[in-house]
C-alpha atoms as a PDB file:
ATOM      1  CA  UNK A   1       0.000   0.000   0.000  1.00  0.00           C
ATOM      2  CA  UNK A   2       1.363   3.341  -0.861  1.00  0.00           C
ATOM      3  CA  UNK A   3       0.568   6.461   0.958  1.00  0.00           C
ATOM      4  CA  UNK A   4       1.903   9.802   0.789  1.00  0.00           C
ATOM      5  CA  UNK A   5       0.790  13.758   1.848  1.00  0.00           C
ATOM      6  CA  UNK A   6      -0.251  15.457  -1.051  1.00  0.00           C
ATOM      7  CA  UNK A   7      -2.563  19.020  -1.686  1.00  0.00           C
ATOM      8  CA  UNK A   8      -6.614  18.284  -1.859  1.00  0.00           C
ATOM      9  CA  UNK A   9      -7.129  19.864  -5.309  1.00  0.00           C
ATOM     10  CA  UNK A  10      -5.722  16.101  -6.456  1.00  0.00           C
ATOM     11  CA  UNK A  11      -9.795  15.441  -6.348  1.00  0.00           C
ATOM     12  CA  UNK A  12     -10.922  18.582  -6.914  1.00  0.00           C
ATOM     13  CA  UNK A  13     -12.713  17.862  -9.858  1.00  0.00           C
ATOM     14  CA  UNK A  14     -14.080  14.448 -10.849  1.00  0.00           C
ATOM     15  CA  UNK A  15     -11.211  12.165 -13.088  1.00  0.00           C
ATOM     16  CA  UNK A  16     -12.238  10.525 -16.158  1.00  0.00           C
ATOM     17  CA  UNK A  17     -13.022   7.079 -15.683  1.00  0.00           C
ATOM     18  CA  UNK A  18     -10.595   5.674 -18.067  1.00  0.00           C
ATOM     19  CA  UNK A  19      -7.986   7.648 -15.796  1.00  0.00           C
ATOM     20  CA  UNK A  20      -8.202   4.763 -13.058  1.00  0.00           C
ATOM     21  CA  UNK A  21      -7.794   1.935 -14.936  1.00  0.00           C
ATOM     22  CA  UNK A  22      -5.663  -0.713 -13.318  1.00  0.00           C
ATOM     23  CA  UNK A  23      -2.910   0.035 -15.571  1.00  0.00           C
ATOM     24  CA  UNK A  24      -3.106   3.930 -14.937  1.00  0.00           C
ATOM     25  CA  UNK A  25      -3.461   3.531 -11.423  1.00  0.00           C
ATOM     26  CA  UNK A  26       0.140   1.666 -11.838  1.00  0.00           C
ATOM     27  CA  UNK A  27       1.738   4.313 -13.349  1.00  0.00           C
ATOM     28  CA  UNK A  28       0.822   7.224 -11.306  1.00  0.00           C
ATOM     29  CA  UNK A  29       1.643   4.501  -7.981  1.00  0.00           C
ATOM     30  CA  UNK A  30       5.420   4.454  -9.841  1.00  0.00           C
ATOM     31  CA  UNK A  31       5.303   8.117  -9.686  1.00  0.00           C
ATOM     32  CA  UNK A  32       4.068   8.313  -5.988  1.00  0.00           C
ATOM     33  CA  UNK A  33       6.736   5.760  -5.272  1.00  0.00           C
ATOM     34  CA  UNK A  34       9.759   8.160  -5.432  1.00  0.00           C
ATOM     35  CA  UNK A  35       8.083  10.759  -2.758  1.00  0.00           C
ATOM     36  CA  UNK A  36       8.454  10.469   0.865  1.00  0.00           C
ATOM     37  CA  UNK A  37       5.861   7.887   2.295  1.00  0.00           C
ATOM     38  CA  UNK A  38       3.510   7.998   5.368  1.00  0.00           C
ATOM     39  CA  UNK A  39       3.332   5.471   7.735  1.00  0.00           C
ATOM     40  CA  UNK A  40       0.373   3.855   8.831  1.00  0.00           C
ATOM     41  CA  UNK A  41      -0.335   1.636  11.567  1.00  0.00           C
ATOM     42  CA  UNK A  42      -1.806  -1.650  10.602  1.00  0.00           C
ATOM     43  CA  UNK A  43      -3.772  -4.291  13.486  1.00  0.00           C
ATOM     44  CA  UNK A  44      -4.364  -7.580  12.493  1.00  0.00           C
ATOM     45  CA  UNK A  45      -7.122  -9.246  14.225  1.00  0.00           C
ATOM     46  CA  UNK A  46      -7.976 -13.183  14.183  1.00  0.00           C
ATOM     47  CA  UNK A  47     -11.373 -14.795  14.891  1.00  0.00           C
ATOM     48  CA  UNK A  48     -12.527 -17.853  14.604  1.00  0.00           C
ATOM     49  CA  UNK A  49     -12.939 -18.649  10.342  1.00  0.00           C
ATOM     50  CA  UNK A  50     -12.777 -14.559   9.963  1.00  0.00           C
ATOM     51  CA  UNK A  51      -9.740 -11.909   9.873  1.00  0.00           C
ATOM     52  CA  UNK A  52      -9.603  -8.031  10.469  1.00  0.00           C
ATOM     53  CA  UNK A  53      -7.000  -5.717   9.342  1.00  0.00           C
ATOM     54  CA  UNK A  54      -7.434  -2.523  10.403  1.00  0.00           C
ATOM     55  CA  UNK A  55      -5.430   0.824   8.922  1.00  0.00           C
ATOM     56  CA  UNK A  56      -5.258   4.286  10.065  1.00  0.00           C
ATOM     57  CA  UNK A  57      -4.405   7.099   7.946  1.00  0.00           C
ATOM     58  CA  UNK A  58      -3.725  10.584   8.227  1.00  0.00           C
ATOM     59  CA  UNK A  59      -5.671  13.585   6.935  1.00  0.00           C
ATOM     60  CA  UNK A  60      -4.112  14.989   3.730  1.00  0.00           C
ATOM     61  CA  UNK A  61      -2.937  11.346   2.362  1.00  0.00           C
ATOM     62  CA  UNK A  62      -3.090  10.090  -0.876  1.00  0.00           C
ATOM     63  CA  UNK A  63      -3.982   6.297  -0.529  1.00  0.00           C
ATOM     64  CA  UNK A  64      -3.493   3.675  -3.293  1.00  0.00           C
ATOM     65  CA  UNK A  65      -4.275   0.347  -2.237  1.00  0.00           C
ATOM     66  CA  UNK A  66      -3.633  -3.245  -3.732  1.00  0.00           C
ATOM     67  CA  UNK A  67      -5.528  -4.985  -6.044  1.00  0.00           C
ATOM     68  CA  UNK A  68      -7.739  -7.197  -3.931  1.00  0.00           C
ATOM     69  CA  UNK A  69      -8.556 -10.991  -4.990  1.00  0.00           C
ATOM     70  CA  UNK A  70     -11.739 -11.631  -2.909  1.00  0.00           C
ATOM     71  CA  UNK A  71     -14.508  -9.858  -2.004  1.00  0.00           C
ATOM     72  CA  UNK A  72     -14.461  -9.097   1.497  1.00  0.00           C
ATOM     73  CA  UNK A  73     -16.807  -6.063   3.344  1.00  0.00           C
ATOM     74  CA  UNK A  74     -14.980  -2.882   4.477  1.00  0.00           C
ATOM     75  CA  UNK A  75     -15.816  -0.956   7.490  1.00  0.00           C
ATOM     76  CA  UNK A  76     -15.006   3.080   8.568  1.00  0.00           C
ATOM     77  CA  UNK A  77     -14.583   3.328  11.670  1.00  0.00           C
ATOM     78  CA  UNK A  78     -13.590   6.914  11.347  1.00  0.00           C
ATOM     79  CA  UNK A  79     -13.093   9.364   9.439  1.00  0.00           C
ATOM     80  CA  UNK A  80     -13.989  10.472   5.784  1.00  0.00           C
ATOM     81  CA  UNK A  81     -11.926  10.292   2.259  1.00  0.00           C
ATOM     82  CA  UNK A  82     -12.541  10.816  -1.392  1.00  0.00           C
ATOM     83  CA  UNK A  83     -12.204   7.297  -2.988  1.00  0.00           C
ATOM     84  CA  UNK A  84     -11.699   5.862  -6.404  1.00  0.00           C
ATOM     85  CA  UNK A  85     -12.853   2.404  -6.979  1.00  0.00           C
ATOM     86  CA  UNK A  86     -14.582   0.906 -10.403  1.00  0.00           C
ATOM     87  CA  UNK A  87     -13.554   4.270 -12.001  1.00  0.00           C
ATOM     88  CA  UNK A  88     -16.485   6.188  -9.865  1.00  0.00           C
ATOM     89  CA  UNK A  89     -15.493   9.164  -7.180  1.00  0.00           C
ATOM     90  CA  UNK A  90     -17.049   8.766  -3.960  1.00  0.00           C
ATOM     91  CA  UNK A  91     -17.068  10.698  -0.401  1.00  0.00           C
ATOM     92  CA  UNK A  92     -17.232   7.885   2.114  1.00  0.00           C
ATOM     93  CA  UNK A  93     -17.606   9.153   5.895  1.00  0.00           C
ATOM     94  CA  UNK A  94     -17.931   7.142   9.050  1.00  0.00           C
ATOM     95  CA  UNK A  95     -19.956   5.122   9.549  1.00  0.00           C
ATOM     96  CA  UNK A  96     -20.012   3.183   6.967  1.00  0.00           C
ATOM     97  CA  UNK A  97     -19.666  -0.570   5.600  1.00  0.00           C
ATOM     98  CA  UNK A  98     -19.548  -1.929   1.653  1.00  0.00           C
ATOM     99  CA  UNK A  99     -18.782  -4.866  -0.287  1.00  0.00           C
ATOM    100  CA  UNK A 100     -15.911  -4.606  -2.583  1.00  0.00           C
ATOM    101  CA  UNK A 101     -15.924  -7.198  -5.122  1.00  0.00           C
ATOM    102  CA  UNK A 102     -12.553  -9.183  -6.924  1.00  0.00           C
ATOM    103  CA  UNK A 103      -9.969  -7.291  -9.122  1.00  0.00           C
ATOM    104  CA  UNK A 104     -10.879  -3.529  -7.211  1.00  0.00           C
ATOM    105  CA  UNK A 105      -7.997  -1.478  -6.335  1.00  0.00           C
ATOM    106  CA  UNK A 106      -8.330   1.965  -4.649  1.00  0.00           C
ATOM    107  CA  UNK A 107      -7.443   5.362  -4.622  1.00  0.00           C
ATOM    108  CA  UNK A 108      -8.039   7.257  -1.402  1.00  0.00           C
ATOM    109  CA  UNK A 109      -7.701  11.221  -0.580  1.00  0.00           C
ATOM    110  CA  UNK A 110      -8.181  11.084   3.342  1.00  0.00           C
ATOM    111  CA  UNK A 111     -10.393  14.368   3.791  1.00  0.00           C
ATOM    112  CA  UNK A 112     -10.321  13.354   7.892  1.00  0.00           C
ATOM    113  CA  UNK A 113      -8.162  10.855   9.175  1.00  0.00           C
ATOM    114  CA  UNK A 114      -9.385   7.628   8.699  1.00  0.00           C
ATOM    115  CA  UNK A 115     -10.082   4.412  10.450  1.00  0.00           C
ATOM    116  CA  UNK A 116     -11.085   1.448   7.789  1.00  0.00           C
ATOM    117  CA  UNK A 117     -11.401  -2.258   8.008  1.00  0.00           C
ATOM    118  CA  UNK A 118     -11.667  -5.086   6.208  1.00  0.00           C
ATOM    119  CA  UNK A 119     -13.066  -8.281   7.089  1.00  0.00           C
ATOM    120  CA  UNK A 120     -11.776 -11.552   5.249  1.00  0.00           C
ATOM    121  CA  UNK A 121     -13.662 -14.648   5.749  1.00  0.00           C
ATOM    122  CA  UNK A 122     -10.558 -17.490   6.193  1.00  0.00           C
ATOM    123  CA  UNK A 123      -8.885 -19.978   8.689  1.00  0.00           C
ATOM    124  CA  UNK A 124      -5.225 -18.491   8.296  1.00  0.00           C
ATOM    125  CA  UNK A 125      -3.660 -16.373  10.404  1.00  0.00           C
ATOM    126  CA  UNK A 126      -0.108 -16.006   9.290  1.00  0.00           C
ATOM    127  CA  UNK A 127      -0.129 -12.346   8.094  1.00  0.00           C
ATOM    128  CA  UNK A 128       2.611 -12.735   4.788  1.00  0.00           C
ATOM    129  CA  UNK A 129       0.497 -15.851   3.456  1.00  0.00           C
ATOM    130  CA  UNK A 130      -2.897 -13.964   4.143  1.00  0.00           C
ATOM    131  CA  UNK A 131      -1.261 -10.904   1.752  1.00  0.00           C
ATOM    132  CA  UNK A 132      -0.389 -13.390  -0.504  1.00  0.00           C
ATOM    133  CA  UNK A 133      -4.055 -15.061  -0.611  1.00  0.00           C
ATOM    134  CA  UNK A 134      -5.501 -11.897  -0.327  1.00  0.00           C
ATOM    135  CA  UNK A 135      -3.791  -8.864  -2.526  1.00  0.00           C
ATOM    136  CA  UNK A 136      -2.294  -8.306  -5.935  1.00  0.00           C
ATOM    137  CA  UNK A 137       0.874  -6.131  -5.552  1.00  0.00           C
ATOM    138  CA  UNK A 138       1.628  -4.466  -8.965  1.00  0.00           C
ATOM    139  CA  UNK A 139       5.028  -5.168 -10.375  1.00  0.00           C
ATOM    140  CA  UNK A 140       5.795  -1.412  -9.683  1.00  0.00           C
ATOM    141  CA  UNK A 141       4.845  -1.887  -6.220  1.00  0.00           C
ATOM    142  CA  UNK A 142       6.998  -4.950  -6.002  1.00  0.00           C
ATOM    143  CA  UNK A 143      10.009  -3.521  -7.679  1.00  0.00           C
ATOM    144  CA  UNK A 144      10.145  -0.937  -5.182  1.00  0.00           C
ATOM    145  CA  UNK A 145       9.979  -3.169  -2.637  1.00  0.00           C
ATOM    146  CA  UNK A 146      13.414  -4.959  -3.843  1.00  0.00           C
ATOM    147  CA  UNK A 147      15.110  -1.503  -4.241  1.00  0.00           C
ATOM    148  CA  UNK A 148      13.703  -0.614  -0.662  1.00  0.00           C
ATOM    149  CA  UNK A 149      15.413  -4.115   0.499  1.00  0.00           C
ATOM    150  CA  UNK A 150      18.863  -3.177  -1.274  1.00  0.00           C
ATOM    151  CA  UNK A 151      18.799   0.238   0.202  1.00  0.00           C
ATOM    152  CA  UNK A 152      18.733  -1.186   3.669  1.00  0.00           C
ATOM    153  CA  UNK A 153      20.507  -3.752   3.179  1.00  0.00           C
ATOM    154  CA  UNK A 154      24.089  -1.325   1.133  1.00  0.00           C
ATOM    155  CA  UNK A 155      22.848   1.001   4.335  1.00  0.00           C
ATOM    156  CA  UNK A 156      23.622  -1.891   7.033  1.00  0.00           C
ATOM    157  CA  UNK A 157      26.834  -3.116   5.067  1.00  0.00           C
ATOM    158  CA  UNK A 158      28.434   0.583   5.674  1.00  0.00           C
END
């Protein structure tokens, strides 16, 4: 997930539809990718047959989620945003729960920070093979992820 502070007039008026296709949405995460990122605490939360991951994010955030392989409901806790999902704009304010539905990926302005949920209907509870099962990183997600690694790593060897 990438998320970094950005001006609201990024939604000021409403985008083209065409403008968030999957492959769009990949090239302007690429771009996003080389700013300074926001960090934002994740819980993970196990019941029996059903998991909860729960994000916070701060006001003024640009959000771009994964591509998610199940449907699964979402819940906000808190907060409201401007999202992106299906290539329609929405203002989603707490309280609130939806479906989202295989193959949707998101783009978020967080208008107020923001509390959301999602609930995941499965048995596992190791959090790396529940990403796995779960999301679709984009190969410019993933690629950044490796450079991130070598960084680190080339920053630990010095």
């Amino acid at each position: 997930m990438l998320a970094l502070l950005k001006p609201s007039r990024w939604f000021s008026r409403p985008p083209a539809p065409s403008m968030f296709s999957l492959e769009n949405i990949e090239r302007v995460e690429g771009d996003l990718l080389c700013l300074p990122q926001v960090e934002m605490p994740l819980v993970h939360r196990f019941g029996p047959g059903v998991y909860l991951r729960e994000i916070t994010m701060p006001a003024g955030a640009i959000v771009i989620g994964h591509e998610h392989l199940t449907e699964h409901f979402n819940i906000v806790l808190e907060g409201s945003a401007r999202v992106v999902m299906d290539g329609q704009t929405y203002t989603i304010t707490a309280p609130a729960v939806f479906k989202s539905s295989p193959g949707v990926r998101k783009v978020l302005y967080i208008t107020e920070k923001m509390r959301w949920m999602t609930v995941h209907p499965t048995a596992e509870t190791d959090v790396e093979t529940l990403e796995s099962q779960l999301v679709r990183k984009s190969e410019t997600f993933r690629a950044h992820e490796i450079l991130t690694a070598l960084e680190t790593l080339n920053e630990i060897s010095e």
